[in-house]
C-alpha atoms as a PDB file:
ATOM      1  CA  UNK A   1       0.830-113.280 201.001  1.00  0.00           C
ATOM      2  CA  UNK A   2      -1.015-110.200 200.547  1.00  0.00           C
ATOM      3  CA  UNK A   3      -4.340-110.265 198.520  1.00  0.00           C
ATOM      4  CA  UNK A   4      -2.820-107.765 196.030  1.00  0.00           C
ATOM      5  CA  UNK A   5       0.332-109.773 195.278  1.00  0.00           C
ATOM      6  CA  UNK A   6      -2.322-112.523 194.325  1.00  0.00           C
ATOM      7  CA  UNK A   7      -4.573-110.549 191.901  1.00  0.00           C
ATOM      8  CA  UNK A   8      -0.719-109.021 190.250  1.00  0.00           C
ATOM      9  CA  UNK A   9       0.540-112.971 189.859  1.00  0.00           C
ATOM     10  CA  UNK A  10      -3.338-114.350 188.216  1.00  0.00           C
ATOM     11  CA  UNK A  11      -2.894-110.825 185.606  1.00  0.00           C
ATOM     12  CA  UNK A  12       0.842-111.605 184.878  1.00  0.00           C
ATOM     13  CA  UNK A  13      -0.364-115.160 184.247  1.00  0.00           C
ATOM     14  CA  UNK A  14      -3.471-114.518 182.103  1.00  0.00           C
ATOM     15  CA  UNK A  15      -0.669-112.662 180.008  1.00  0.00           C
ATOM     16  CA  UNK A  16       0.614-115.858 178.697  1.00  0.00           C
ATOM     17  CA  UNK A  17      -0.980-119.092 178.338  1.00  0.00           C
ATOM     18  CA  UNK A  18       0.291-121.724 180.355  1.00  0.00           C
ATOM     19  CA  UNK A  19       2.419-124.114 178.385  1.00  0.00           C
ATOM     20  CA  UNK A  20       0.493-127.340 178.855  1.00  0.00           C
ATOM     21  CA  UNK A  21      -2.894-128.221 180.786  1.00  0.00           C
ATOM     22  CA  UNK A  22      -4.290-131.232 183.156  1.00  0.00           C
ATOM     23  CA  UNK A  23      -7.222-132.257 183.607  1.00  0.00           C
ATOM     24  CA  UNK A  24      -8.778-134.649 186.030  1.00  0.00           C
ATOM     25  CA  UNK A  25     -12.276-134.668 186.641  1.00  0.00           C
ATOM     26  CA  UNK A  26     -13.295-131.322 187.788  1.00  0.00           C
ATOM     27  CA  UNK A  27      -9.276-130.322 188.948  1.00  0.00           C
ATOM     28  CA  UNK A  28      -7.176-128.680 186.266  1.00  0.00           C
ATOM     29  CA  UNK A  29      -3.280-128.356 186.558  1.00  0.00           C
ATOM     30  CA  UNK A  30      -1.987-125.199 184.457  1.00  0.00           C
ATOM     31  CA  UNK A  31       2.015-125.699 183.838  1.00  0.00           C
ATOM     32  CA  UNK A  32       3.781-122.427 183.789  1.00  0.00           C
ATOM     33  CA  UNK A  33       6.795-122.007 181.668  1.00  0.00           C
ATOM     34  CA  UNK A  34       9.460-119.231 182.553  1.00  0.00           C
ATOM     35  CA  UNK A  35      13.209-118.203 182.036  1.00  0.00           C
ATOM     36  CA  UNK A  36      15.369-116.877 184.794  1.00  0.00           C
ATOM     37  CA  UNK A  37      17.585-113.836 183.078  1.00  0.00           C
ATOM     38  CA  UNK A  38      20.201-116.600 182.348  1.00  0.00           C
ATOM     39  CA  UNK A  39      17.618-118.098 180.048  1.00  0.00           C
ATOM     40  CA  UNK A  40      17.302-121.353 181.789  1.00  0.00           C
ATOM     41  CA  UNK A  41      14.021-122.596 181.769  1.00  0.00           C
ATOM     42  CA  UNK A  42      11.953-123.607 184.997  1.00  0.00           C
ATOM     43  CA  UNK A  43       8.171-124.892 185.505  1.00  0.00           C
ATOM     44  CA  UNK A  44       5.166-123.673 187.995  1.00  0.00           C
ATOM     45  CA  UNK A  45       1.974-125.815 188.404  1.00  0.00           C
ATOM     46  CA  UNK A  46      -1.107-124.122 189.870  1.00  0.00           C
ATOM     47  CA  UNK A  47      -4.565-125.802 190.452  1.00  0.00           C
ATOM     48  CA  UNK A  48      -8.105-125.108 190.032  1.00  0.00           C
ATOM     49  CA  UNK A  49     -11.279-126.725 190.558  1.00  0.00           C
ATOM     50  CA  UNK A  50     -14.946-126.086 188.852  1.00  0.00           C
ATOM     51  CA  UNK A  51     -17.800-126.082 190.040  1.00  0.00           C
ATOM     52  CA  UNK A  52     -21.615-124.620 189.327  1.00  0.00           C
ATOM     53  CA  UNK A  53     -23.004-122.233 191.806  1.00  0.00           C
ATOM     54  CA  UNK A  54     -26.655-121.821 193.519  1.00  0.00           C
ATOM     55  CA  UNK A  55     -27.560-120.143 190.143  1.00  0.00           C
ATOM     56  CA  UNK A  56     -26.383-122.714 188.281  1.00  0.00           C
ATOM     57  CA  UNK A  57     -23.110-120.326 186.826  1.00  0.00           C
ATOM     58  CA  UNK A  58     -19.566-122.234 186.482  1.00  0.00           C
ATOM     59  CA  UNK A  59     -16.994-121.101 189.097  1.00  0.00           C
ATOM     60  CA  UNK A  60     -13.574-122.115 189.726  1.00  0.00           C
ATOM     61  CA  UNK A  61     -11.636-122.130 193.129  1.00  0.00           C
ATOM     62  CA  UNK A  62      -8.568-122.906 194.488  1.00  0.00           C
ATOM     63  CA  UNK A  63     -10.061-124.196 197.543  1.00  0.00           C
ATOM     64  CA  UNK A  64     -10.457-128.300 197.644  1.00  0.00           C
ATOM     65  CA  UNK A  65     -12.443-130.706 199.657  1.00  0.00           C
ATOM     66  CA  UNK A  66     -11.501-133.860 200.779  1.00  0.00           C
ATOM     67  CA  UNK A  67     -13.149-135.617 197.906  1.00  0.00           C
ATOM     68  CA  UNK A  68     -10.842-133.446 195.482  1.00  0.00           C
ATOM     69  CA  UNK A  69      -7.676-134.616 197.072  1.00  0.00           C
ATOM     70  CA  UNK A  70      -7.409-137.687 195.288  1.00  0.00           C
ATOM     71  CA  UNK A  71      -7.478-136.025 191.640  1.00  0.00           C
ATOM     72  CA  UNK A  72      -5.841-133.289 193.347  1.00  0.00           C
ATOM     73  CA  UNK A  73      -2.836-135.541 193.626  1.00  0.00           C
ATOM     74  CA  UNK A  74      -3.601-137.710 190.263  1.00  0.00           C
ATOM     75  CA  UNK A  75      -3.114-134.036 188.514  1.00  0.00           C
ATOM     76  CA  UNK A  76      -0.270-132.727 190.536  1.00  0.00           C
ATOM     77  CA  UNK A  77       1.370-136.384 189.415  1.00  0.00           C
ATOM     78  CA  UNK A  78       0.338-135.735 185.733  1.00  0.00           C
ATOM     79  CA  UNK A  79       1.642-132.184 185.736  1.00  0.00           C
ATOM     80  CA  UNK A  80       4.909-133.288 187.325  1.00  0.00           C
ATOM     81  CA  UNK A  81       5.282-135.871 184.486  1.00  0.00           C
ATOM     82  CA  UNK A  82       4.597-133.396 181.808  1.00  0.00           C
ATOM     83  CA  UNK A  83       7.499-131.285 183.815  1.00  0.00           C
ATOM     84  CA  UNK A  84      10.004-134.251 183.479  1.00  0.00           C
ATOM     85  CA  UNK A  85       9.117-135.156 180.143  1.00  0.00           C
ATOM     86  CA  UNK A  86       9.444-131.409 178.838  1.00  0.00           C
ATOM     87  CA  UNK A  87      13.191-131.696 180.785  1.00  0.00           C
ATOM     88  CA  UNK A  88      14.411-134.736 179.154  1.00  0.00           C
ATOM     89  CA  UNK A  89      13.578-132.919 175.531  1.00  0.00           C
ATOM     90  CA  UNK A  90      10.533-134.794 174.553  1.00  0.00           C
ATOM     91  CA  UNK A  91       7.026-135.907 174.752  1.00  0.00           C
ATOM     92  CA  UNK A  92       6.243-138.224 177.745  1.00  0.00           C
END
């Protein structure tokens, strides 16, 4: 994927808000909400983690350690929850 196809996707997503938000520790889950041009409705998760810098500034990457895998996963398993629950026409 080229660098400029990234920047284009993080400005068409700053557009909208994401539908719904996870948070585990310092890993956040955003849930995307989109129609296809048939107006069925489908879901994208993507994942950031926080963290302060030298100068003491919050950051936020998309890059995680091994200690970030396990809330990594606990947020990717929220989020996919969230996903169902929004499917089945309710609330978990």
């Amino acid at each position: 994927m080229a660098l400029s196809n990234t920047k284009k996707n993080e400005t068409a997503e700053t557009k909208n808000p994401p539908a719904d938000k996870v948070r585990v520790g310092l890993i956040t889950a955003s849930i995307w909400e989109n129609k296809d041009e048939n107006g069925k409705v489908y879901h994208n998760v993507t994942f950031e983690r926080r963290y302060i810098d030298a100068k003491d500034q919050w950051q936020s990457t998309h890059s995680y350690g091994p200690s970030d895998l396990l809330a990594l996963a606990k947020a990717a398993d929220l989020a996919h929850t969230k996903i169902i629950a929004a499917r089945n026409g309710g609330d978990e």
